[in-house]
Protein backbone atom coordinates (compact mmCIF):
# COMPACT_ATOMS: atom_id res chain seq x y z
CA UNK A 1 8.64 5.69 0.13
CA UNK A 2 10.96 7.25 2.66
CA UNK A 3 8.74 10.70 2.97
CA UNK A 4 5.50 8.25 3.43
CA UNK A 5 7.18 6.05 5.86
CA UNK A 6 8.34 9.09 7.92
CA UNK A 7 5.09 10.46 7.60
CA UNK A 8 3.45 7.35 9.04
CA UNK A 9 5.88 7.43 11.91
CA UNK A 10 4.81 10.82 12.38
CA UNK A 11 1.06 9.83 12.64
CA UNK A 12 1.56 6.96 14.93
CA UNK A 13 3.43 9.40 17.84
CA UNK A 14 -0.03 11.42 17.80
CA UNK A 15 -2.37 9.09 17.09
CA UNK A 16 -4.17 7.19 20.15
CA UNK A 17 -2.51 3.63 20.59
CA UNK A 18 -5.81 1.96 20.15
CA UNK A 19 -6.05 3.27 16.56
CA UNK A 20 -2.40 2.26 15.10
CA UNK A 21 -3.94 -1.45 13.99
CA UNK A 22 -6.01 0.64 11.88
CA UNK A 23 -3.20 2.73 9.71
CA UNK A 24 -1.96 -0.31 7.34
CA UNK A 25 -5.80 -0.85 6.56
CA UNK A 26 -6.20 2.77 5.95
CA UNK A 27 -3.14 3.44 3.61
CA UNK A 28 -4.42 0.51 1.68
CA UNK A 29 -8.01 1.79 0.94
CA UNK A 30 -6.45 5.02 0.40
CA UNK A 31 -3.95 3.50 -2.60
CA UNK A 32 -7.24 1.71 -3.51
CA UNK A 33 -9.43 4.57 -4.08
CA UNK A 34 -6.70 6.68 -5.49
CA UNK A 35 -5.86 3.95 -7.95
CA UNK A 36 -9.36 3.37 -8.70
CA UNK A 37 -9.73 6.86 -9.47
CA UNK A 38 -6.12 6.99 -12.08
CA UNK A 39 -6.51 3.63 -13.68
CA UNK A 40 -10.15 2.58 -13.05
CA UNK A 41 -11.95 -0.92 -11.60
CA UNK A 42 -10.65 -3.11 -14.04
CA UNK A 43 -6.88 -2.03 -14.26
CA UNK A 44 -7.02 -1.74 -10.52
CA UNK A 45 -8.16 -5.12 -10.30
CA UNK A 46 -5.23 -6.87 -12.59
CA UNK A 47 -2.67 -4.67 -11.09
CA UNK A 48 -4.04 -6.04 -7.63
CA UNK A 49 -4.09 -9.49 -8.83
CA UNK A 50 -0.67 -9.28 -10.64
CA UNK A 51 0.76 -8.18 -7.60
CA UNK A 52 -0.75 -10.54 -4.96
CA UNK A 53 0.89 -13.42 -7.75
CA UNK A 54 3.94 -11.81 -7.42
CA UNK A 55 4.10 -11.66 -3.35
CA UNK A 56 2.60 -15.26 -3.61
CA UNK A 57 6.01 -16.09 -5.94
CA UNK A 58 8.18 -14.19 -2.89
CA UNK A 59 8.57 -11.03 -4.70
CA UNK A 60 9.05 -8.26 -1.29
CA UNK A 61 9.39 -4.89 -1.95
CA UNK A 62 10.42 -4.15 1.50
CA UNK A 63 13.76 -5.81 0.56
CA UNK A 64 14.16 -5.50 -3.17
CA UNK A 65 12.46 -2.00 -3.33
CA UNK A 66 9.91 -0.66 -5.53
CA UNK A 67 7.85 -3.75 -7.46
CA UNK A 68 6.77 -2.76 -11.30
CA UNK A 69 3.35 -4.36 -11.58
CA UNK A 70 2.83 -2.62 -14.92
């Protein structure tokens, strides 16, 4: 998480100001397809769904760290 958040920083300092909206929306379909691509649609698609329950119960990985969905 710390390399990828570093790396992100990294992107927004040469990245056009106008395009940093875009990066959050671009990691995601970028997990998405990657996870599509490991686990398949329909694995992707409970993992997805057990972890928007989770957030919707407060679960934040930002404070309690990694979240196992598995």
């Amino acid at each position: 998480m710390k390399r990828l958040t570093l790396a992100v920083k990294v992107a927004e300092t040469v990245m056009p100001k106008s395009s940093l909206d875009y990066i959050p929306n671009a990691l995601l379909n970028i997990t998405i397809s990657r996870m599509i691509a490991i686990e398949g649609k329909t694995k992707t698609a409970i993992l997805l769904s057990t972890l928007s329950e989770m957030i919707r119960e407060g679960v934040d990985p930002e404070n309690r760290g990694p979240v196992r969905i598995s």
